[in-house]
N, C-alpha and C. Protein backbone atom coordinates (compact mmCIF):
# COMPACT_ATOMS: atom_id res chain seq x y z
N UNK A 1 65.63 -143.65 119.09
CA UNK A 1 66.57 -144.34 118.22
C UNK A 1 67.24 -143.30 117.33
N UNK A 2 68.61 -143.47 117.42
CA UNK A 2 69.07 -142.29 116.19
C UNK A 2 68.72 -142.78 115.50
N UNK A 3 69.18 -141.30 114.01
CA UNK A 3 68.73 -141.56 112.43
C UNK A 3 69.83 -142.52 111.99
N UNK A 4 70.90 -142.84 112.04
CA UNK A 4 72.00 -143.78 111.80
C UNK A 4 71.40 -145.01 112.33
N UNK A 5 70.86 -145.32 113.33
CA UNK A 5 70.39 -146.49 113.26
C UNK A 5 68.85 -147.24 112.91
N UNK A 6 68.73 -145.76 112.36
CA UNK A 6 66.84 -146.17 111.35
C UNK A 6 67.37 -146.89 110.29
N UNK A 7 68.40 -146.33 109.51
CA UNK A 7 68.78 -146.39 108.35
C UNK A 7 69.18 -147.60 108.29
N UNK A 8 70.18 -148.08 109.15
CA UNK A 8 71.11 -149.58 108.99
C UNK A 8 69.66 -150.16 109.17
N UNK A 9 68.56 -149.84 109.80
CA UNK A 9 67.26 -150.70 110.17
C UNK A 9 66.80 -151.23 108.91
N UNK A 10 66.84 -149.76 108.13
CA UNK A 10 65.81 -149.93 106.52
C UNK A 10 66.89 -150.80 105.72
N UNK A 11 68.41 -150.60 105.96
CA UNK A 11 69.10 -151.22 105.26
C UNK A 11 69.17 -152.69 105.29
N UNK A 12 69.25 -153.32 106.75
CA UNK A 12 68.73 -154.70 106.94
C UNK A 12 67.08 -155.40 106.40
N UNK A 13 66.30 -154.16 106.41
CA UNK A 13 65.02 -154.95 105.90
C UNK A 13 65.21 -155.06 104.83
N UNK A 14 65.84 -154.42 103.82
CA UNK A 14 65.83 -154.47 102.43
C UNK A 14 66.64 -155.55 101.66
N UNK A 15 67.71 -155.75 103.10
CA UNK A 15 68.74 -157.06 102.71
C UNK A 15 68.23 -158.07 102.49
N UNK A 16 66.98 -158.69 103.72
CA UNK A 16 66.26 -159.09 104.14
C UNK A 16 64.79 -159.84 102.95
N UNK A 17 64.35 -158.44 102.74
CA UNK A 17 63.17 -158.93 101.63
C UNK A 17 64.02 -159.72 100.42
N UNK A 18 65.30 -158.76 99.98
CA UNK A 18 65.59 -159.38 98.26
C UNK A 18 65.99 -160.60 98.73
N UNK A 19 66.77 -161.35 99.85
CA UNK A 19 67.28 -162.44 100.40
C UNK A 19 66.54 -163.44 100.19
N UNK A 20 65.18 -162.83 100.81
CA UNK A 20 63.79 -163.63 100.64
C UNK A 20 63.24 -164.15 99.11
N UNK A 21 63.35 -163.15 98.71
CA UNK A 21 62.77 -163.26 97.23
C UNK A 21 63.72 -164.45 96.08
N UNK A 22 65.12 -165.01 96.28
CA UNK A 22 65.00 -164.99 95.36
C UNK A 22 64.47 -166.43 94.81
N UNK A 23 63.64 -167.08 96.14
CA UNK A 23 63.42 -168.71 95.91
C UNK A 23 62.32 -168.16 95.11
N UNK A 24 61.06 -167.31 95.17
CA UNK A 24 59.85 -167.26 94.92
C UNK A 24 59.73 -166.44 93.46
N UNK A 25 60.72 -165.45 93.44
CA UNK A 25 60.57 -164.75 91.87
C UNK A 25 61.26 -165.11 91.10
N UNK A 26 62.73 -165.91 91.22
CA UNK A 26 63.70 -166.60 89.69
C UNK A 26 62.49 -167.24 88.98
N UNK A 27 61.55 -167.96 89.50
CA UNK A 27 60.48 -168.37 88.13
C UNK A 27 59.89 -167.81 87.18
N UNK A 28 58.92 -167.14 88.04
CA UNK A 28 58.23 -165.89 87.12
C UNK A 28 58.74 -165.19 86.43
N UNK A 29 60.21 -164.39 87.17
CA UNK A 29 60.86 -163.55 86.46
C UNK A 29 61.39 -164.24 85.21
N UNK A 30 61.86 -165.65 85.20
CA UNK A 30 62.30 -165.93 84.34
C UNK A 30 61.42 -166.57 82.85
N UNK A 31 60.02 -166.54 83.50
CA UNK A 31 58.82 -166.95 82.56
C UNK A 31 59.04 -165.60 81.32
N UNK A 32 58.80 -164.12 82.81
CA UNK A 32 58.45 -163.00 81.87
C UNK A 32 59.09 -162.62 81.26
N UNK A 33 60.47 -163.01 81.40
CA UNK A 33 61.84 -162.38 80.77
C UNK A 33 61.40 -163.12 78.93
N UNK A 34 61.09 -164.32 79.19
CA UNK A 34 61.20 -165.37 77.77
C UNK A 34 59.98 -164.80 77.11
N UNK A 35 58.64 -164.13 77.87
CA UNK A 35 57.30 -164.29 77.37
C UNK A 35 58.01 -162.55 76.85
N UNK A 36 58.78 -161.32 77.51
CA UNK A 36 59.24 -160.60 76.53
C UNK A 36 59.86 -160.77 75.63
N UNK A 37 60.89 -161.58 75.59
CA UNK A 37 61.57 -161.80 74.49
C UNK A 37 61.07 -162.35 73.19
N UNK A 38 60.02 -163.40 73.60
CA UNK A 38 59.24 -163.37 72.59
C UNK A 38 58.02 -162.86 71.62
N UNK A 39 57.96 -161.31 72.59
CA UNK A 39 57.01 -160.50 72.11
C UNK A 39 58.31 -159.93 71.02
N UNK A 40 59.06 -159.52 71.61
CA UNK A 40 60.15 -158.75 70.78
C UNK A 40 60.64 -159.18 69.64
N UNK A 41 61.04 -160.49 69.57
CA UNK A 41 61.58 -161.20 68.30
C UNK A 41 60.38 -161.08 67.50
N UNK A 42 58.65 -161.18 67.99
CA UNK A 42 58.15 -161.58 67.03
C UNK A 42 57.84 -160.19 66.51
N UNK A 43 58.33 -158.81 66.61
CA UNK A 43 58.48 -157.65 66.18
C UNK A 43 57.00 -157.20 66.98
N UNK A 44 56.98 -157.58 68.33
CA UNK A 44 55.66 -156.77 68.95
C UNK A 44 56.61 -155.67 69.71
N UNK A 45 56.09 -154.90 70.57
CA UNK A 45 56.60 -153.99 71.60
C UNK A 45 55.97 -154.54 73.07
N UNK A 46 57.28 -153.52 73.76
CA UNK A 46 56.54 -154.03 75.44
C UNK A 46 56.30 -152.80 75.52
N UNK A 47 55.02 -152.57 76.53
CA UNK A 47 53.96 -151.23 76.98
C UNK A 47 54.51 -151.54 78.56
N UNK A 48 54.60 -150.73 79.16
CA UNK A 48 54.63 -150.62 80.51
C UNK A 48 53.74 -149.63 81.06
N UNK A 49 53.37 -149.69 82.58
CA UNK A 49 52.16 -148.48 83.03
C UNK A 49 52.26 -149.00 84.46
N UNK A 50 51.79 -148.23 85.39
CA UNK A 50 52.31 -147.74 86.57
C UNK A 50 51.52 -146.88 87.17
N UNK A 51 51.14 -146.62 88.28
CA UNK A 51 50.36 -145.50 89.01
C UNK A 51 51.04 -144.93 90.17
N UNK A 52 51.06 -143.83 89.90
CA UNK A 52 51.73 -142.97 90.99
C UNK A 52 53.59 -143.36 91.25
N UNK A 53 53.79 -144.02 92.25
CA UNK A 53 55.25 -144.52 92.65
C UNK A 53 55.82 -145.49 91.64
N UNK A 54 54.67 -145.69 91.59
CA UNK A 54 54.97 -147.72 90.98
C UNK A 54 55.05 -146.80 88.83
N UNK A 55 54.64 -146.19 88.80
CA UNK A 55 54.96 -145.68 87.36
C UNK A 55 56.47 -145.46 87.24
N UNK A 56 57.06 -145.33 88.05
CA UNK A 56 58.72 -144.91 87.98
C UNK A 56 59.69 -146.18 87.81
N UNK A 57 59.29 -147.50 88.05
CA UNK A 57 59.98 -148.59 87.29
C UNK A 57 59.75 -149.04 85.94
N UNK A 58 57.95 -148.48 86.14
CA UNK A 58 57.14 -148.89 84.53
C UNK A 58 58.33 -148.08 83.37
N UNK A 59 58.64 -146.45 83.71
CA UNK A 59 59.31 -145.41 83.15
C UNK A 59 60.87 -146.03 82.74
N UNK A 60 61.36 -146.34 83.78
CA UNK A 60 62.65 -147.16 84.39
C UNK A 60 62.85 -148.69 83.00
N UNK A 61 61.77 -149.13 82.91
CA UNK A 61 61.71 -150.69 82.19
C UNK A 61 62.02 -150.15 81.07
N UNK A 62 60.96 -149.12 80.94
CA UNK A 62 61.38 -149.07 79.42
C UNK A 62 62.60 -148.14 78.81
N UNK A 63 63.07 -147.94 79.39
CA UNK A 63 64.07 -146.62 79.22
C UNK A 63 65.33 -147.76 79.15
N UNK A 64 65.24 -148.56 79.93
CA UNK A 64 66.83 -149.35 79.66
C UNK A 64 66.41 -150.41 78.67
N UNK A 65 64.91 -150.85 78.03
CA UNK A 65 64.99 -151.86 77.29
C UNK A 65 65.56 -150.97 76.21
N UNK A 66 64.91 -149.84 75.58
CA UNK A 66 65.35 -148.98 74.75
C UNK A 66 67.06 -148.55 74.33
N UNK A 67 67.55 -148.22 76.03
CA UNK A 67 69.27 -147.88 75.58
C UNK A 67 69.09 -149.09 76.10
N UNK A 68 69.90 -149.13 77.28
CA UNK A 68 70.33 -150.88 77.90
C UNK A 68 71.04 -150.87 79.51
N UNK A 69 71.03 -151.75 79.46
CA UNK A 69 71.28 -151.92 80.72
C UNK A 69 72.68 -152.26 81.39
N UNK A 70 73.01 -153.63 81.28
CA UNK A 70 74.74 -153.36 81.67
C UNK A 70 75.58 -154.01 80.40
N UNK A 71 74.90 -154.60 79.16
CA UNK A 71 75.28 -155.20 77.76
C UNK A 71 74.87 -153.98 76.74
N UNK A 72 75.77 -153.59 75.72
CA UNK A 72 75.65 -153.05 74.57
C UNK A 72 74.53 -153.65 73.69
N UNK A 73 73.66 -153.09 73.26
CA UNK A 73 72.54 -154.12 72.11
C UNK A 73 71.74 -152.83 71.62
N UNK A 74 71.25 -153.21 70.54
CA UNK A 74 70.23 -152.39 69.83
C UNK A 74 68.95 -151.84 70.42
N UNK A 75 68.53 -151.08 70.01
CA UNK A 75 67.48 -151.07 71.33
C UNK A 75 66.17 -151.81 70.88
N UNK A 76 65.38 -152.24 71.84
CA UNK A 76 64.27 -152.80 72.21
C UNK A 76 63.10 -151.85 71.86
N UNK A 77 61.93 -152.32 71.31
CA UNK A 77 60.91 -151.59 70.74
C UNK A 77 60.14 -151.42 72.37
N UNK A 78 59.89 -150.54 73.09
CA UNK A 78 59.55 -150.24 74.31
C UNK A 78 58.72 -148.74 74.57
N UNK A 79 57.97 -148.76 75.13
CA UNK A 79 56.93 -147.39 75.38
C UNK A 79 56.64 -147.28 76.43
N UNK A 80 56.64 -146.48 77.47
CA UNK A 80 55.93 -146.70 78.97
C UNK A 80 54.70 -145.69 79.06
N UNK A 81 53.80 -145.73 78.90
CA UNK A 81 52.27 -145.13 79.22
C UNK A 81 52.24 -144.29 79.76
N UNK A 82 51.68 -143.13 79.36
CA UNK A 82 51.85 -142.10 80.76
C UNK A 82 50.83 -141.77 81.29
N UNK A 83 50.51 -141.67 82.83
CA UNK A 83 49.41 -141.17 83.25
C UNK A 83 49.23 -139.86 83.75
N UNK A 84 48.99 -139.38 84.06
CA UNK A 84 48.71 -137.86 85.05
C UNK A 84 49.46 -138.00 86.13
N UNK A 85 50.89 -137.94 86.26
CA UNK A 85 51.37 -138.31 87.82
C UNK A 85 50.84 -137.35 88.71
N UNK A 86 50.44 -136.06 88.59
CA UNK A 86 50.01 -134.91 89.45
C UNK A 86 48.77 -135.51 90.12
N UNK A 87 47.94 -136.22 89.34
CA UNK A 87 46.47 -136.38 89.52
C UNK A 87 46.58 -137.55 90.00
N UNK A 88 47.44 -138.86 89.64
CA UNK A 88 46.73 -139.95 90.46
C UNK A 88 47.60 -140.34 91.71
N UNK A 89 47.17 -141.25 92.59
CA UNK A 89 47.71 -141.42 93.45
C UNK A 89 47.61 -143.20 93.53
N UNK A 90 48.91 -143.75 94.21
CA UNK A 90 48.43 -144.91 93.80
C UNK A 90 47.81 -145.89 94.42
N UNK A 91 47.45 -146.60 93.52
CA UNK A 91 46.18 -147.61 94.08
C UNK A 91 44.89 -146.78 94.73
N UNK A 92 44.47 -145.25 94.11
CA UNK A 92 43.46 -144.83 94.63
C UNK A 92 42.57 -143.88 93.42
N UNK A 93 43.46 -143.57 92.56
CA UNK A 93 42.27 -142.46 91.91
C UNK A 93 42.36 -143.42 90.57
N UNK A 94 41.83 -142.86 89.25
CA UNK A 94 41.30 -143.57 88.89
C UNK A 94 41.41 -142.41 87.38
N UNK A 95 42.03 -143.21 86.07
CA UNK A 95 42.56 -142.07 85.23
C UNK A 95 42.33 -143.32 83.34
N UNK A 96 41.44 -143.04 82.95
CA UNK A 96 41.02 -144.28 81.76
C UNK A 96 42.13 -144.08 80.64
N UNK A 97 43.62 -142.66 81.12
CA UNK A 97 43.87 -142.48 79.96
C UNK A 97 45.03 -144.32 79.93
N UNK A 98 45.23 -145.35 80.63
CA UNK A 98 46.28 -146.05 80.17
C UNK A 98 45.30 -147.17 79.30
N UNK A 99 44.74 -147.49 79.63
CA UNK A 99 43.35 -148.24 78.96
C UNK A 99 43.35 -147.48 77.49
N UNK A 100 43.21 -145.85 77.19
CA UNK A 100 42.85 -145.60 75.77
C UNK A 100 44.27 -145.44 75.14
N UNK A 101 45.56 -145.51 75.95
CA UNK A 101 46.71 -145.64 75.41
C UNK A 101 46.98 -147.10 74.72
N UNK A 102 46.30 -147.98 75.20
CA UNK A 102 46.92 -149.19 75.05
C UNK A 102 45.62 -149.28 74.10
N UNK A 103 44.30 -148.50 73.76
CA UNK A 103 43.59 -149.29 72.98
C UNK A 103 44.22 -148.67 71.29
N UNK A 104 45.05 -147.87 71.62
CA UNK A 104 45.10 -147.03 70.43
C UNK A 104 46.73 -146.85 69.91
N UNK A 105 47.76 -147.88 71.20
CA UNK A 105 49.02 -148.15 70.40
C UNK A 105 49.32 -149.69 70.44
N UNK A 106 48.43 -150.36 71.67
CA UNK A 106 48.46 -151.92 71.55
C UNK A 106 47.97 -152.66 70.48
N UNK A 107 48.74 -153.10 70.09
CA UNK A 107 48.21 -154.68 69.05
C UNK A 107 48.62 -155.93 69.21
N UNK A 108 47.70 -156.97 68.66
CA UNK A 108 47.96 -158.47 68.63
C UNK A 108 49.22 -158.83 68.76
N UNK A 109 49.71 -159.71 69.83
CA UNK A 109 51.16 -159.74 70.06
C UNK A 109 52.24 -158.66 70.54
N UNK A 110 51.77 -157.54 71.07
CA UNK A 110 52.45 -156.76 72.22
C UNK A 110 52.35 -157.24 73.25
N UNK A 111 52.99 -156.70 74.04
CA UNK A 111 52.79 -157.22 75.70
C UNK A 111 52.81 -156.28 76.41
N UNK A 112 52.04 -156.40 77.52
CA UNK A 112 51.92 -155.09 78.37
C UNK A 112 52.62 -155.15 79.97
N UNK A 113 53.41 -154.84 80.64
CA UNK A 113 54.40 -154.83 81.48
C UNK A 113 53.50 -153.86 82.93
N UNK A 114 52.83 -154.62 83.55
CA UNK A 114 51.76 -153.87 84.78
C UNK A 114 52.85 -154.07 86.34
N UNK A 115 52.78 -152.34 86.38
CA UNK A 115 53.48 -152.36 88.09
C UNK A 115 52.20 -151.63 89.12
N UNK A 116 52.01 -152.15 90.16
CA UNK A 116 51.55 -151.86 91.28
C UNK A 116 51.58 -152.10 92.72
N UNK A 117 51.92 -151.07 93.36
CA UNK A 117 52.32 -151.57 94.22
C UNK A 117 52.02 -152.78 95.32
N UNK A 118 50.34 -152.64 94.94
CA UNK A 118 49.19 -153.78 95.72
C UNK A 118 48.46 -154.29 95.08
N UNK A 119 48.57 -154.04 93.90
CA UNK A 119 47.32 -154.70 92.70
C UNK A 119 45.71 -154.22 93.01
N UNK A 120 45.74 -152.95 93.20
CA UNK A 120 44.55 -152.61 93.47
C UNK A 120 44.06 -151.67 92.59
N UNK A 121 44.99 -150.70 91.80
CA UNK A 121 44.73 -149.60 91.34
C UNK A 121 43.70 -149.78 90.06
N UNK A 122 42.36 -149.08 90.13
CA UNK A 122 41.65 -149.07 89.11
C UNK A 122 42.44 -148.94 87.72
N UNK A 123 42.99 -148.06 87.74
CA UNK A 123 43.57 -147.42 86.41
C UNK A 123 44.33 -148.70 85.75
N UNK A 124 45.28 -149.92 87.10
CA UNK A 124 45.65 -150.92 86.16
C UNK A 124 44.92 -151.64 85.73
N UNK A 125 44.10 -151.64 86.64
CA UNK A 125 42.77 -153.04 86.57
C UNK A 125 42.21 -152.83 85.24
N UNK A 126 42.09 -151.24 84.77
CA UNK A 126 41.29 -151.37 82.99
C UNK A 126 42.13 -151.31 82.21
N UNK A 127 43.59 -151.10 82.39
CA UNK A 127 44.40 -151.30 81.56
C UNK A 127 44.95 -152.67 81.21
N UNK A 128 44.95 -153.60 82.23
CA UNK A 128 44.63 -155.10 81.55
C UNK A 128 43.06 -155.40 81.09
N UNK A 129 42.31 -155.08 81.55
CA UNK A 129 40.88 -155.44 80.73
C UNK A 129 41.47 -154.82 78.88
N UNK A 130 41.76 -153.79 79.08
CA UNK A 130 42.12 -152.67 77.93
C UNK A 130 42.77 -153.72 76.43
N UNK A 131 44.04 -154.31 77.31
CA UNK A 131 45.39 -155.36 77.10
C UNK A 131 44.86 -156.38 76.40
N UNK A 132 43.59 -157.05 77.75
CA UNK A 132 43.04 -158.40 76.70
C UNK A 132 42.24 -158.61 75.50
N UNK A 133 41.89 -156.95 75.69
CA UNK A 133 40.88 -156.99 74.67
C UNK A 133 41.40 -156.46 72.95
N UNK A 134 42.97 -156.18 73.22
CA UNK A 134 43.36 -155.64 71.80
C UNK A 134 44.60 -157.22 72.15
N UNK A 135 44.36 -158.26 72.62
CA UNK A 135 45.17 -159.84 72.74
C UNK A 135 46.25 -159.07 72.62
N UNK A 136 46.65 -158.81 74.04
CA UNK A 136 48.48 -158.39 74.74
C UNK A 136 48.09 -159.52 75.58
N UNK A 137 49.67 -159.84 75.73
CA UNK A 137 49.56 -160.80 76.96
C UNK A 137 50.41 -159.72 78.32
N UNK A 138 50.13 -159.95 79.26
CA UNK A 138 50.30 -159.28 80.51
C UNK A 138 51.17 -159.92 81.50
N UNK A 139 52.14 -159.37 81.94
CA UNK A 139 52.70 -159.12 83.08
C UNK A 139 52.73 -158.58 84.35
N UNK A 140 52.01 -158.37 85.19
CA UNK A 140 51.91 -157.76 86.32
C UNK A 140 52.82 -157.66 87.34
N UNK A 141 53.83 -156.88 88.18
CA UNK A 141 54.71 -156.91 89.39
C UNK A 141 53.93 -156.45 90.24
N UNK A 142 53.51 -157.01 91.63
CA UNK A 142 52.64 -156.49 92.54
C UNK A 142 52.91 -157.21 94.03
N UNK A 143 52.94 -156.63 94.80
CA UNK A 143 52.88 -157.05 96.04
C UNK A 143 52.09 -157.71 96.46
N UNK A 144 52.35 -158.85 97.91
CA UNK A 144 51.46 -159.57 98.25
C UNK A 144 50.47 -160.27 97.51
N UNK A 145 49.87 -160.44 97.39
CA UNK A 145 49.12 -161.37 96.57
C UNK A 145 48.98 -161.02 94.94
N UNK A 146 48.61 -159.86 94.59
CA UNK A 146 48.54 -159.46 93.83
C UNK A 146 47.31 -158.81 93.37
N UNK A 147 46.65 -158.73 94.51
CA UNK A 147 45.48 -157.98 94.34
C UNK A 147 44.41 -158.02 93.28
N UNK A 148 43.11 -157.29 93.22
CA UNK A 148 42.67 -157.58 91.82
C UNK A 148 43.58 -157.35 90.76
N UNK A 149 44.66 -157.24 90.45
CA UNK A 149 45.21 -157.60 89.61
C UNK A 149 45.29 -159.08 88.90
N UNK A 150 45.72 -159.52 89.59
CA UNK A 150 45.97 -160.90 89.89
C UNK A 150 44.70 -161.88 89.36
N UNK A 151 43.74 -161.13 89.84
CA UNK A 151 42.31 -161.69 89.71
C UNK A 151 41.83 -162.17 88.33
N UNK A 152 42.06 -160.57 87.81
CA UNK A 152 42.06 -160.92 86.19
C UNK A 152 42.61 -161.46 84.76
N UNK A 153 44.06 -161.88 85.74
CA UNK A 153 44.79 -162.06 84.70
C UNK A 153 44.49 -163.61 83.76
N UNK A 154 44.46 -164.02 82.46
CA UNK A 154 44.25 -165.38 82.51
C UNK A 154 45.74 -166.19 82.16
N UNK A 155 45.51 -167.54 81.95
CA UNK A 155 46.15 -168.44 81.92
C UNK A 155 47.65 -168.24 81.21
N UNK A 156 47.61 -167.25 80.39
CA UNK A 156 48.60 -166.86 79.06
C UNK A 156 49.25 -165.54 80.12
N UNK A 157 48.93 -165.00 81.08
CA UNK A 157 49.76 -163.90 81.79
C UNK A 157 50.89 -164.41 82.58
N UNK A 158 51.32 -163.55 83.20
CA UNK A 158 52.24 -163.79 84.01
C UNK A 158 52.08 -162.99 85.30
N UNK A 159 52.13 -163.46 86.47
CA UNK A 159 52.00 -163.06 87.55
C UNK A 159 53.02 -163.08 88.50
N UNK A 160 53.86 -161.90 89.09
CA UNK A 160 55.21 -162.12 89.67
C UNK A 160 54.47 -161.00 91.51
N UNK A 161 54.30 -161.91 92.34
CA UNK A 161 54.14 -161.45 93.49
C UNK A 161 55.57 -160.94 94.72
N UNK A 162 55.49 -159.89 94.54
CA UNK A 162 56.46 -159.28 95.05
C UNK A 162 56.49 -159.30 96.95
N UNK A 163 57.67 -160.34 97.26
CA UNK A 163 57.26 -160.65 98.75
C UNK A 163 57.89 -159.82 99.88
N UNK A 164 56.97 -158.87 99.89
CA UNK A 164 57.19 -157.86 101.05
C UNK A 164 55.72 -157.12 101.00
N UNK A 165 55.64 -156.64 102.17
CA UNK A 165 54.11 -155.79 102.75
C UNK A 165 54.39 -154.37 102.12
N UNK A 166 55.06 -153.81 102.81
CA UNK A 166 55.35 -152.09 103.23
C UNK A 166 55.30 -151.76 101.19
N UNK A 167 55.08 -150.67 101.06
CA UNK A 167 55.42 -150.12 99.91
C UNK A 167 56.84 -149.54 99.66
N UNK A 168 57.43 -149.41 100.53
CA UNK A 168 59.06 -149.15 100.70
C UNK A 168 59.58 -150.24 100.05
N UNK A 169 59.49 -151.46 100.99
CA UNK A 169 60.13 -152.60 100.12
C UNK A 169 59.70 -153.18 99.23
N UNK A 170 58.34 -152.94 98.72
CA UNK A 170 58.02 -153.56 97.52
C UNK A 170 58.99 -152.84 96.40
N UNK A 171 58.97 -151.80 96.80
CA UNK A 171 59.29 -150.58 95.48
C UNK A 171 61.06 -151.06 95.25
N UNK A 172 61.49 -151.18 96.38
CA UNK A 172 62.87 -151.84 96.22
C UNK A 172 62.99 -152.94 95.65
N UNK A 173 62.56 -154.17 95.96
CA UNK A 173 61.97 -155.56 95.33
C UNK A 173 61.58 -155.46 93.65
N UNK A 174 61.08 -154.37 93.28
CA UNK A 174 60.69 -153.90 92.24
C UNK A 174 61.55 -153.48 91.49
N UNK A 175 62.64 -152.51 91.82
CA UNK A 175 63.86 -152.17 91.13
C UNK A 175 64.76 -153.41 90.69
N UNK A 176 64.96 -154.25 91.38
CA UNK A 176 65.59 -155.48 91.50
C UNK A 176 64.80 -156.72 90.10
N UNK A 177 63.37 -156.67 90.51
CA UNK A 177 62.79 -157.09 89.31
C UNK A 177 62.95 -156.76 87.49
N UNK A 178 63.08 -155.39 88.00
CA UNK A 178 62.93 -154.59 86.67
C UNK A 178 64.30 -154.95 86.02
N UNK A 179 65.48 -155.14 86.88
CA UNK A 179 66.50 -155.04 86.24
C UNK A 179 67.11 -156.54 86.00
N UNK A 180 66.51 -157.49 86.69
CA UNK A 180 66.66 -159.03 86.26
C UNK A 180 65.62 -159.45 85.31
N UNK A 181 64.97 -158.64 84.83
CA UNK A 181 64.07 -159.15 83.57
C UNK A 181 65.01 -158.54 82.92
N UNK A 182 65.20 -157.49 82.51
CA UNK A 182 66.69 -156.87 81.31
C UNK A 182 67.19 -157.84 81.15
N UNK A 183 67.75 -157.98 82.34
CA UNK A 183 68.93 -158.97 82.11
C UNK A 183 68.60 -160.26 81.47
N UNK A 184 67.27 -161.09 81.80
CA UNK A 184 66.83 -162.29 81.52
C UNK A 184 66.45 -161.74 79.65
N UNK A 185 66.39 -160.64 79.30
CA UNK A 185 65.92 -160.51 77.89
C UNK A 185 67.44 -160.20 77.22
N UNK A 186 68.23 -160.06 77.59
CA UNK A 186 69.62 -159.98 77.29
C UNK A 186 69.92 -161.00 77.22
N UNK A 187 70.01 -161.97 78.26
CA UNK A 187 70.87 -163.36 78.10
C UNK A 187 69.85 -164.23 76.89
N UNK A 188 68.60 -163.66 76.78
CA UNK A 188 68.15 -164.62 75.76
C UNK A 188 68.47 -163.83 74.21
N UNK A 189 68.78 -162.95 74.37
CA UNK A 189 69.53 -162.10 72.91
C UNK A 189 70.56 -162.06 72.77
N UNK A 190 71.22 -162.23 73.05
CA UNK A 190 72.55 -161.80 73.49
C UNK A 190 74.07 -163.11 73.99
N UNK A 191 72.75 -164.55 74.88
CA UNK A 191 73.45 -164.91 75.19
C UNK A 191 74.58 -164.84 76.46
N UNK A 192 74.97 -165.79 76.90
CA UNK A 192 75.75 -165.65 78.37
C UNK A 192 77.05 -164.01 78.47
């Protein structure tokens, strides 16, 4: 197969997944968009965190809540966690620093913004244990089911299952997420 027609390949799957998505995520997305906005008004911050690939939308979230996205606005109180990108890999190694980030800038009424690509990665898994235990409420973006992620989250989280397998298209699915929650925290600031 030529490389010209891998590409139109990846380009149709990708058409494909967001096509898919948007019966199953306008909810959630639009839960988490309101459950940020109301961390924000009530003068909390959003934390974001990420492992390995999946840290680069966490990075991404918060960087446009801060400047912005396609509306002029003040910026958004926003932090994205950093882990060891050299050292972890994702959904496999295993790094306690987002857990002691969040025990030592999270407080009552922040919210914490969790990307993975499969919901497996230790490092998120204690960074929501981390979350509930300084009362953040949580967001998770994760593929397929949502993995132990998913597992732990309780009743007050939000859970947005990202519908595609491959980590290619999740990560795409993911960009798309990241930037319709902006938007959903814009139209509730901001207005139409």
């Amino acid at each position: 197969m030529p490389l010209t027609q891998r590409i139109h390949d990846q380009l149709q799957a990708c058409i494909q997944v967001l096509s898919d998505a948007g019966g199953s995520l306008a909810e959630p997305l639009g839960t988490a968009a309101r459950a940020m906005t109301d961390c924000l008004l009530a003068e909390g911050k959003i934390l974001t965190c990420g492992v390995g690939p999946s840290g680069l939308p966490a990075r991404h979230l918060a960087a446009i809540l801060v400047d912005r996205l396609d509306k002029e606005r003040p910026g958004l109180a926003a932090i994205a966690l950093h882990g060891d990108g050299a050292g972890m890999v994702d959904d496999a190694e295993f790094s306690p620093g987002f857990a002691r980030q969040i025990a030592a800038l999270g407080h009552p009424g922040d919210l914490l913004v969790v990307f993975s690509a499969y919901g497996q990665a230790r490092a998120v898994v204690e960074a929501i244990h981390a979350a509930h235990e300084r009362d953040l409420r949580v967001v998770v973006l994760a593929g397929g089911d949502g993995g132990q992620a998913a597992e732990i989250l309780t009743e007050n989280d939000v859970l947005i299952c990202l519908p595609a397998e491959s980590a290619s298209r999740i990560h795409e699915v993911t960009l798309f997420a990241v930037h319709a929650l902006c938007d959903g925290i814009d139209y509730f600031l901001l207005g139409a």
